[in-house]
N, C-alpha and C. Protein backbone atom coordinates (compact mmCIF):
# COMPACT_ATOMS: atom_id res chain seq x y z
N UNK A 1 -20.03 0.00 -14.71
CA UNK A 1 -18.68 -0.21 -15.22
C UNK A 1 -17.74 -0.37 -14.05
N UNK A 2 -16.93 -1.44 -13.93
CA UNK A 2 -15.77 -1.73 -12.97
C UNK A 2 -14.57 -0.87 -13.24
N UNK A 3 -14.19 -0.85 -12.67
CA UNK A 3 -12.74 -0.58 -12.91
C UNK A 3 -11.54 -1.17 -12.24
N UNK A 4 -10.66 -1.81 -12.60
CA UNK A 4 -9.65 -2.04 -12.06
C UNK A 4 -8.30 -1.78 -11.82
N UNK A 5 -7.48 -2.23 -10.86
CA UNK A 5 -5.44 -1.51 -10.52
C UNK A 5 -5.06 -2.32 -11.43
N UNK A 6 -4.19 -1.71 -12.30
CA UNK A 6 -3.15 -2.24 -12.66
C UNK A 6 -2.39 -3.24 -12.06
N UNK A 7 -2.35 -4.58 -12.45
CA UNK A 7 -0.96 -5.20 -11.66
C UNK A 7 -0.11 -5.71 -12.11
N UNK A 8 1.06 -5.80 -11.56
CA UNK A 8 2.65 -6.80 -12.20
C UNK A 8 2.33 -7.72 -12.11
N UNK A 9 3.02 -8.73 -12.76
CA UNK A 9 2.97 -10.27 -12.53
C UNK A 9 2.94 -10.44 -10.77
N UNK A 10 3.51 -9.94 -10.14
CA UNK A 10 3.69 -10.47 -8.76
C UNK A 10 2.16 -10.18 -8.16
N UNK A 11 1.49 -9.56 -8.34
CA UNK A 11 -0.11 -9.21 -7.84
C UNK A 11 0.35 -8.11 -6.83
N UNK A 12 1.34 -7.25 -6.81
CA UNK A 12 1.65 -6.29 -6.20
C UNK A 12 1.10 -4.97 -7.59
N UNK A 13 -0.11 -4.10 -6.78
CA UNK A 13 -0.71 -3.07 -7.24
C UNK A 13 0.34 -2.28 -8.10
N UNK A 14 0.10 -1.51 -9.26
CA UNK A 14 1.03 -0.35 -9.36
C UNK A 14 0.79 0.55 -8.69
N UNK A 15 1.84 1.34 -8.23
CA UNK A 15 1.38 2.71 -7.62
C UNK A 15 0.89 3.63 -8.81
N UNK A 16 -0.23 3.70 -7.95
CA UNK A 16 -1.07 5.40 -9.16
C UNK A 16 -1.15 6.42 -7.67
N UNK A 17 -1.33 7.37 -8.21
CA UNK A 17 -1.80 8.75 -6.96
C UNK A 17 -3.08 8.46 -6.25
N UNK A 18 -3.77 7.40 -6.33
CA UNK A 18 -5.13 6.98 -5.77
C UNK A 18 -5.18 5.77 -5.39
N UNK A 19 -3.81 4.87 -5.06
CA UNK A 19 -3.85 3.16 -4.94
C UNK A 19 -2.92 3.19 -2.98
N UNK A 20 -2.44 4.45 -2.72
CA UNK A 20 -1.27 4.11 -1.80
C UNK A 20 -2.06 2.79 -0.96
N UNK A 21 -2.94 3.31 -0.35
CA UNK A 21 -3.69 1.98 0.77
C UNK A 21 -3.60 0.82 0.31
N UNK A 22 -3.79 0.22 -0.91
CA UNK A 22 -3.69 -0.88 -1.17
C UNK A 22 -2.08 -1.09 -1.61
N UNK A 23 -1.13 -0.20 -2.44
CA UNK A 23 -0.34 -0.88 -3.00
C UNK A 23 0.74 -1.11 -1.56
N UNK A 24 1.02 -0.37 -1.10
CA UNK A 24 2.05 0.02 0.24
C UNK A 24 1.93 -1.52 1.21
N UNK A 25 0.61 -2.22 1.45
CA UNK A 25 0.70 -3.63 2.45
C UNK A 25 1.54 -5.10 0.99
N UNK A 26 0.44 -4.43 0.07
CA UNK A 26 1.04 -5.53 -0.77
C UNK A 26 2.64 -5.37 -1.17
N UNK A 27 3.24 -4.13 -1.25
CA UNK A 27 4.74 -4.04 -1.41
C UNK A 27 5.35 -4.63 -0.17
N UNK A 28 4.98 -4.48 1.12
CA UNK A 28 5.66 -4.76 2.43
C UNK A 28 5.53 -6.31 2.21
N UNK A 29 4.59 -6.68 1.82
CA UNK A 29 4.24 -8.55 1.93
C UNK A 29 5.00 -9.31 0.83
N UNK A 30 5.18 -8.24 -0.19
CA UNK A 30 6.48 -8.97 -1.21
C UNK A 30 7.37 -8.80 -1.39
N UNK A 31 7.49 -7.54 -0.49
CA UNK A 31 9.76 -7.64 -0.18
C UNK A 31 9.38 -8.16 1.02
N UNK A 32 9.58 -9.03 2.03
CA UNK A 32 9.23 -10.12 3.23
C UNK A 32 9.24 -10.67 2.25
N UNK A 33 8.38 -10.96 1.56
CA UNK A 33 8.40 -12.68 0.67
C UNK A 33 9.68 -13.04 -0.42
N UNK A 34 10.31 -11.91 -0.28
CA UNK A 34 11.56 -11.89 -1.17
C UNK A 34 13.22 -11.80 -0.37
N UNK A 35 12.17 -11.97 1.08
CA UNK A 35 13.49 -11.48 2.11
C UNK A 35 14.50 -10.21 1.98
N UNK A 36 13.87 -9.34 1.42
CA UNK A 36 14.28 -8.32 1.28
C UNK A 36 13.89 -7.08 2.09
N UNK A 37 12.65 -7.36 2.76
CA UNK A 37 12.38 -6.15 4.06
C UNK A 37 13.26 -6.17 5.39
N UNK A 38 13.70 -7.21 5.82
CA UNK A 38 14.72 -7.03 6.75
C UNK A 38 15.74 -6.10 6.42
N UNK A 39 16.48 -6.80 5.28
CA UNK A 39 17.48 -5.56 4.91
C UNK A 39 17.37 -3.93 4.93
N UNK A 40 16.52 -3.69 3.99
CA UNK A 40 16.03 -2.63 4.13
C UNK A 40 15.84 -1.55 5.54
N UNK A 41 15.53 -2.28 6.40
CA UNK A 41 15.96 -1.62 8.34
C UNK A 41 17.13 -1.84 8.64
N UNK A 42 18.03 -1.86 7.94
CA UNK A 42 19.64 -2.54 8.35
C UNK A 42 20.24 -1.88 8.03
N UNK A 43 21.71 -1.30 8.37
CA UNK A 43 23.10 -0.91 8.37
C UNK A 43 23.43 -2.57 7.40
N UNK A 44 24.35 -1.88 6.76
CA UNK A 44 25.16 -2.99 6.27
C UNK A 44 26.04 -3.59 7.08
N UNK A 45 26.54 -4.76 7.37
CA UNK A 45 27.72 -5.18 8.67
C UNK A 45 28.66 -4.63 7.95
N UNK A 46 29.89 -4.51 8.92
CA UNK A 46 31.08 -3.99 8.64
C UNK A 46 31.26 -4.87 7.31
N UNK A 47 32.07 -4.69 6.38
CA UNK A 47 32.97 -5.29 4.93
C UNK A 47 33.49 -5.91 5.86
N UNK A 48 35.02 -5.65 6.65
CA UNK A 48 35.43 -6.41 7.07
C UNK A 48 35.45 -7.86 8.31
N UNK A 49 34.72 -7.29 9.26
CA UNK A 49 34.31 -8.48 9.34
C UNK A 49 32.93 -9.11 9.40
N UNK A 50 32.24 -9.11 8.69
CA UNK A 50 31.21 -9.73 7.97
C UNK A 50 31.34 -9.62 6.25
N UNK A 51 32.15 -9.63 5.23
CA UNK A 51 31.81 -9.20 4.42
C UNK A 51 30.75 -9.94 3.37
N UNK A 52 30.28 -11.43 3.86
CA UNK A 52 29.14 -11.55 2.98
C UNK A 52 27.83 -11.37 3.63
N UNK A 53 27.70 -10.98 4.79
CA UNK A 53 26.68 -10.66 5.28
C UNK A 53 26.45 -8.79 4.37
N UNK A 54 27.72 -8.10 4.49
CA UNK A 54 27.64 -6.70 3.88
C UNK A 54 26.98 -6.80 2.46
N UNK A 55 27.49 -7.99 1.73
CA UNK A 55 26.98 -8.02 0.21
C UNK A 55 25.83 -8.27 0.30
N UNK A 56 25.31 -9.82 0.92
CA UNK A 56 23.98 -9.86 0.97
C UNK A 56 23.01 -8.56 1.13
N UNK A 57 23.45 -7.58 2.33
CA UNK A 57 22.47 -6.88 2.58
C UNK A 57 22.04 -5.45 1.46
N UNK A 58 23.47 -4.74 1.41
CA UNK A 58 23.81 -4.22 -0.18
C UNK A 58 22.83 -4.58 -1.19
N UNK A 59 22.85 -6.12 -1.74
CA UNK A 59 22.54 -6.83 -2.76
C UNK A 59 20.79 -6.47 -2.34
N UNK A 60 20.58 -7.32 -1.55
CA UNK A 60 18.60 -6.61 -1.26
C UNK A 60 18.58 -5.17 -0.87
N UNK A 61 19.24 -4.74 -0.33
CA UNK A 61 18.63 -3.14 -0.76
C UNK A 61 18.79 -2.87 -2.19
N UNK A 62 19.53 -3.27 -3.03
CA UNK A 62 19.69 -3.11 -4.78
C UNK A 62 18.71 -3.44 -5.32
N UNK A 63 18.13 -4.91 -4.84
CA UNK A 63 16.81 -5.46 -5.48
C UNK A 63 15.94 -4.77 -4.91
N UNK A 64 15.82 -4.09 -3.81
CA UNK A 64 14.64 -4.06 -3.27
C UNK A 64 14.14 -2.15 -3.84
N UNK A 65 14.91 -1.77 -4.17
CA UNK A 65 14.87 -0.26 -4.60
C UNK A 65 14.57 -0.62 -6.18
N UNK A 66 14.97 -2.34 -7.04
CA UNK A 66 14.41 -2.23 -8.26
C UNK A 66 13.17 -2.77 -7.95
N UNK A 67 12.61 -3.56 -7.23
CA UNK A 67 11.22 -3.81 -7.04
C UNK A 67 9.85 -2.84 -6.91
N UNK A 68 10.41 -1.65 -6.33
CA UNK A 68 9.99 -0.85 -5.27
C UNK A 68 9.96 -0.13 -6.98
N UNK A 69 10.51 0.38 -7.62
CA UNK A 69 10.62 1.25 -8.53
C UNK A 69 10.01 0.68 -10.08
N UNK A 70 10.21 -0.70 -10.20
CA UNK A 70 9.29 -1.34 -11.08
C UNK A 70 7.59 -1.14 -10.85
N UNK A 71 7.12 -1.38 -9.71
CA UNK A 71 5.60 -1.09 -9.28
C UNK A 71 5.30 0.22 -8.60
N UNK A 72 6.13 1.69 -9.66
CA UNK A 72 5.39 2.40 -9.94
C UNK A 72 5.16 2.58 -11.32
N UNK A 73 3.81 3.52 -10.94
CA UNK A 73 3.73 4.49 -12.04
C UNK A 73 4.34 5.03 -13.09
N UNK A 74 4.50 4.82 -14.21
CA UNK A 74 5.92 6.11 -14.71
C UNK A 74 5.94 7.20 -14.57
N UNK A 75 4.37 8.21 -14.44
CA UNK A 75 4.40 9.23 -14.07
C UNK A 75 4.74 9.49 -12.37
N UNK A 76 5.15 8.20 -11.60
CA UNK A 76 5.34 8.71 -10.19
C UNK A 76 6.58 8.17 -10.24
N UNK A 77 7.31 7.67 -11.08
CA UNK A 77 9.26 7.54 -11.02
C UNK A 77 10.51 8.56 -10.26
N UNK A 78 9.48 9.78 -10.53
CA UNK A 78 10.64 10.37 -10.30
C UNK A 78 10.67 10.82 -8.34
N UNK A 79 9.85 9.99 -7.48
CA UNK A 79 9.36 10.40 -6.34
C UNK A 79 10.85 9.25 -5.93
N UNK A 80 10.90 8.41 -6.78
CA UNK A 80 12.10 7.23 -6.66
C UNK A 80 13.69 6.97 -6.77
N UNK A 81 13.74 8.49 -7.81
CA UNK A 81 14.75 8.49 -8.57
C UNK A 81 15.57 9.35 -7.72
N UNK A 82 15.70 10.20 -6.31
CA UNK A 82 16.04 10.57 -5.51
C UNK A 82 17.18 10.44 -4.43
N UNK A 83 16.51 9.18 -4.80
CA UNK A 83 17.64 8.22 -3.57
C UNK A 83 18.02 6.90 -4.18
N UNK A 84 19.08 5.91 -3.95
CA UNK A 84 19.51 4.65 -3.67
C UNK A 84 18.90 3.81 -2.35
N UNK A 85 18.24 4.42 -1.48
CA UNK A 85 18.36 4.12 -0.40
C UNK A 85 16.57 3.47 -0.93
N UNK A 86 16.11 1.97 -0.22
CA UNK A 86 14.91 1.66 -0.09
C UNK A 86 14.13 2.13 1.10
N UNK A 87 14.55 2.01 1.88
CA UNK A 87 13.63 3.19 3.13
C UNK A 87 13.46 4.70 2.96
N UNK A 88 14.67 5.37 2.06
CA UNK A 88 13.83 7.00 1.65
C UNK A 88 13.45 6.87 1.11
N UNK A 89 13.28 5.90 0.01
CA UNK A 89 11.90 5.54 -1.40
C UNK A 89 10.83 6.02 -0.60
N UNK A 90 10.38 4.33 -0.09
CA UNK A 90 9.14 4.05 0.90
C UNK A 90 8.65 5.49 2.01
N UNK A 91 9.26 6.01 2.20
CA UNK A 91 9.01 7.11 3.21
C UNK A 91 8.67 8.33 2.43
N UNK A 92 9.89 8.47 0.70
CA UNK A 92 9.09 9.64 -0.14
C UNK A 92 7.92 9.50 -0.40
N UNK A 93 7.61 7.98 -1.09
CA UNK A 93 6.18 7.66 -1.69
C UNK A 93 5.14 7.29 -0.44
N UNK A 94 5.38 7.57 0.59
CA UNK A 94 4.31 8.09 1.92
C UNK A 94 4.85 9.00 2.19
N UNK A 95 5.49 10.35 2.42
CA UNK A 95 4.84 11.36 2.27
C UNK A 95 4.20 11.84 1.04
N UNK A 96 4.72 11.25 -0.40
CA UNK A 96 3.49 12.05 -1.19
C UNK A 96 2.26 11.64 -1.15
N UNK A 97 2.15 10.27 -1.28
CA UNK A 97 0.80 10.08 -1.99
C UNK A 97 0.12 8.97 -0.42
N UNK A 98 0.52 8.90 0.83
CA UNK A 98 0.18 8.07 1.71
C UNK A 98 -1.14 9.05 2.48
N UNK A 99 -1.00 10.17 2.32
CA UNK A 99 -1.97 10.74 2.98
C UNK A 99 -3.61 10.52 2.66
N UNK A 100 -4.21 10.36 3.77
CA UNK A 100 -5.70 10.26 3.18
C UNK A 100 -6.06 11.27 2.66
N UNK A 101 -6.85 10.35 1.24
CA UNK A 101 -8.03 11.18 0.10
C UNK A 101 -9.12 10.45 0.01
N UNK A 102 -9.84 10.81 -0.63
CA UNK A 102 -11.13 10.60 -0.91
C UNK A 102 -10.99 9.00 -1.67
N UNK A 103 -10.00 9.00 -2.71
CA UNK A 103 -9.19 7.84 -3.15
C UNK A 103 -9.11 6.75 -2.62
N UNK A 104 -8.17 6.86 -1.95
CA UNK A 104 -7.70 6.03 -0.79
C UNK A 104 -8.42 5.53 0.08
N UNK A 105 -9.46 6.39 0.80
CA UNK A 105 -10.85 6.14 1.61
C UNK A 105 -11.73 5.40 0.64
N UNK A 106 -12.14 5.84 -0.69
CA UNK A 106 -13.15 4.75 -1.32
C UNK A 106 -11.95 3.37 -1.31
N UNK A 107 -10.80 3.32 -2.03
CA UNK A 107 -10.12 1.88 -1.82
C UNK A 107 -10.28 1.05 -0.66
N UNK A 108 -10.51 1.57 0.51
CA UNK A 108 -10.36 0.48 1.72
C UNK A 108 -11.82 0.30 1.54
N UNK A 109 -12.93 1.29 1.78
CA UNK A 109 -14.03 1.01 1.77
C UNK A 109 -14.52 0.03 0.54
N UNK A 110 -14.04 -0.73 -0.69
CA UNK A 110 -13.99 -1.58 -1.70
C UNK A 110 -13.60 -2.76 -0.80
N UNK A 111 -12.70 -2.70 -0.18
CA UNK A 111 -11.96 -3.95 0.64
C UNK A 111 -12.13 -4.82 1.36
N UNK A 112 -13.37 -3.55 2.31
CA UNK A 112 -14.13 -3.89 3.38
C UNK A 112 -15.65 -4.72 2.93
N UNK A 113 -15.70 -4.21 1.82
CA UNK A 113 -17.02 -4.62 1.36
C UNK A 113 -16.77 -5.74 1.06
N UNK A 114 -15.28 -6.22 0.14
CA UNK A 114 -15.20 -7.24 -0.51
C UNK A 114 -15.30 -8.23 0.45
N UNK A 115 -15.11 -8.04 1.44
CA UNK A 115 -14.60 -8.68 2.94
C UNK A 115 -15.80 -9.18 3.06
N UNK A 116 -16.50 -8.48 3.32
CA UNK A 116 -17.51 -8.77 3.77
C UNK A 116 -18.26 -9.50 3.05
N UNK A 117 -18.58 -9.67 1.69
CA UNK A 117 -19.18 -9.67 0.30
C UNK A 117 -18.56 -11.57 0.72
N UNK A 118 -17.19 -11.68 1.21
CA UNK A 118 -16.61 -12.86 0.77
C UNK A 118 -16.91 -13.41 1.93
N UNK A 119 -17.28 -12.73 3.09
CA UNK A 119 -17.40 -13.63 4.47
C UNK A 119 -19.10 -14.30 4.05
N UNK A 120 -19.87 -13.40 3.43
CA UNK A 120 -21.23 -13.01 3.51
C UNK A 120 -22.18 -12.91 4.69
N UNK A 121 -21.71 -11.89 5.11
CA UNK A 121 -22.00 -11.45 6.24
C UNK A 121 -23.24 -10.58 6.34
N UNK A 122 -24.09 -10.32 7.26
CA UNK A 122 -25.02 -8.88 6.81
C UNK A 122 -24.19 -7.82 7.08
N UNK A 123 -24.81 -6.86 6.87
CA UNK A 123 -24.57 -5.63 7.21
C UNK A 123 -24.01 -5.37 8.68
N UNK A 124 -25.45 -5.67 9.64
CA UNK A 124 -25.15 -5.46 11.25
C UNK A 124 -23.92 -6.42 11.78
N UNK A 125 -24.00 -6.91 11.30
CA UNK A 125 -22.18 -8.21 11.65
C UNK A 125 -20.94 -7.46 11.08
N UNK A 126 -21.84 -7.36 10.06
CA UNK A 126 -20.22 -6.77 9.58
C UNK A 126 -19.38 -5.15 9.83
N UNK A 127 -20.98 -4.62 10.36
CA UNK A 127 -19.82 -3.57 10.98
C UNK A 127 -19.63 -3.99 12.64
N UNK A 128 -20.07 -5.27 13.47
CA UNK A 128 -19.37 -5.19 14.41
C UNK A 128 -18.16 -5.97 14.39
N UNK A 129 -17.92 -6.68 13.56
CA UNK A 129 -16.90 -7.27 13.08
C UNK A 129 -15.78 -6.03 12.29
N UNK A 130 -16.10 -5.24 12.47
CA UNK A 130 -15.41 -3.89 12.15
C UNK A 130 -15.45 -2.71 13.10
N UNK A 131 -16.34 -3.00 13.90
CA UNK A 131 -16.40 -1.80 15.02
C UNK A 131 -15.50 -0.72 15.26
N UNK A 132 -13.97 -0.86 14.90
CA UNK A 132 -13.09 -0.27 15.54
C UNK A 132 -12.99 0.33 14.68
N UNK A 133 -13.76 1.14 13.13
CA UNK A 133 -13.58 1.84 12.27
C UNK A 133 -14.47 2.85 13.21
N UNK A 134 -15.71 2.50 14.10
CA UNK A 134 -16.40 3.22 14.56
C UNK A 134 -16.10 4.35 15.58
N UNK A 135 -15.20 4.10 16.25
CA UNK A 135 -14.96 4.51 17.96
C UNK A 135 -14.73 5.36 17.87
N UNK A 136 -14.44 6.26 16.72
CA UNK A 136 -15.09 7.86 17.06
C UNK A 136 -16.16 8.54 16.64
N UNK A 137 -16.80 9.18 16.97
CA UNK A 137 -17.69 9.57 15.93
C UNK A 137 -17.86 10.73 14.75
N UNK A 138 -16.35 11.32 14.69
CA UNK A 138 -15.97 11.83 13.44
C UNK A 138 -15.73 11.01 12.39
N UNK A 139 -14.72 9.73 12.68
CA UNK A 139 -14.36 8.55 11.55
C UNK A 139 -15.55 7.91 11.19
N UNK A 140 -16.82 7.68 11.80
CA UNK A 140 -17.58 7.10 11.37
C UNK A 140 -18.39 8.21 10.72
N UNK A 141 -18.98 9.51 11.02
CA UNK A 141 -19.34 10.48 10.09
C UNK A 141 -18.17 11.04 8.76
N UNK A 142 -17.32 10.37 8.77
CA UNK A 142 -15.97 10.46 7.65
C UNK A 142 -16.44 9.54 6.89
N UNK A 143 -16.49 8.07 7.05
CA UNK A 143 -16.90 7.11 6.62
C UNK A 143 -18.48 7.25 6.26
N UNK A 144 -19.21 7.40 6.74
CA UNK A 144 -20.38 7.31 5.64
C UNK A 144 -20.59 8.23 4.76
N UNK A 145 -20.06 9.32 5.14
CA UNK A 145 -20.15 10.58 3.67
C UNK A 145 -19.42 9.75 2.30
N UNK A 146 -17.96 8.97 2.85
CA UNK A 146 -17.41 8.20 1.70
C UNK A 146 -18.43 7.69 1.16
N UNK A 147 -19.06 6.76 2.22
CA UNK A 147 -20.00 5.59 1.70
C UNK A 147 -20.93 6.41 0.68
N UNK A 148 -21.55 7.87 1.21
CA UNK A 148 -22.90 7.87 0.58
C UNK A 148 -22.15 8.31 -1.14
N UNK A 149 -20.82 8.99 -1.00
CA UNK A 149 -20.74 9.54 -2.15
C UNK A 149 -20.20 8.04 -3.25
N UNK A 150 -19.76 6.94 -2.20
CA UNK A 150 -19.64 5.98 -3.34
C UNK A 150 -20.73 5.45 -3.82
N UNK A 151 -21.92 5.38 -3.27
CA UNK A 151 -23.02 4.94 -3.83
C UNK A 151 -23.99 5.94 -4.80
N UNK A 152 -23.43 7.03 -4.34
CA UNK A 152 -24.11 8.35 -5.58
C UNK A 152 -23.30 7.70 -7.13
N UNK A 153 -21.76 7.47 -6.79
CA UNK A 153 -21.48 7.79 -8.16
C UNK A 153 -21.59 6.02 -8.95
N UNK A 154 -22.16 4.92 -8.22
CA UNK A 154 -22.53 4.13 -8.58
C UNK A 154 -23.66 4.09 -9.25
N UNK A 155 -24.76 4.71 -8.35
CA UNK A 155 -25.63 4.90 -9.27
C UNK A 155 -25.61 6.26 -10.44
N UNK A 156 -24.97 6.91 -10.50
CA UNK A 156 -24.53 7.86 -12.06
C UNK A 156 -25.05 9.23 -11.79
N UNK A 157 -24.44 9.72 -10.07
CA UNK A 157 -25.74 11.19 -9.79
C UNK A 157 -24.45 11.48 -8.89
């Protein structure tokens, strides 16, 4: 049985408590594609002398805090409902749910595979074509415990 993320029309993930890794690049790549991540690192210019540069920027932080708040969760709304501001959003919803889990670690490890799955690569290529997951040898004993427990619960044990 598959399972799949939820998505909006835009192909931006919903946030669930187990998606941050994936939804967090795809949110950054569609406020940029909405020209709305610049703003967001910005002071507004003075009203007076800039004042449509002030609206513009105003105006995408407005959209960009309803974007940001549309692709969650409803049960994770209220991590949103805090602030006006789109950078304390993004910074609440990484400190809650940005930290690595077990979650989050099987999501990239899906990613990597798909990657690979789509390059069709072997195995030995594809982790040197990944090597730099390796270079310690805690992350790579991190990483295959993921691996072995994603393939336990694939096969149903």
């Amino acid at each position: 049985m598959t399972t799949s993320t939820p998505t909006s029309a835009t192909n931006v993930p919903i946030l669930t408590t187990a998606n941050y890794s994936l939804w967090a690049p795809a949110m950054e790549d569609y406020l940029r594609a909405k020209g709305m991540w610049y703003w967001i690192h910005r002071s507004p210019p003075d009203e007076r002398t800039d004042p449509k540069g002030n609206r513009k920027c105003l105006e995408s932080q407005d959209q960009a805090v309803g974007e940001i708040r549309h692709h969650l969760s409803p049960e994770l709304r209220s991590v949103a409902l805090a602030s006006s501001d789109p950078q304390s959003i993004l910074d609440a919803i990484k400190a809650a749910y940005g930290a690595s889990s077990f979650a989050t670690r099987h999501n990239v490890l899906k990613v990597t595979e798909a990657d690979r799955l789509r390059r069709r690569e072997s195995g030995w290529r594809f982790c040197l074509s990944y090597g730099y997951l390796y270079t310690c040898s805690r992350q790579r004993e991190e990483i295959e415990r993921v691996h072995e427990r994603v393939i336990r619960i694939k096969k149903g044990y």
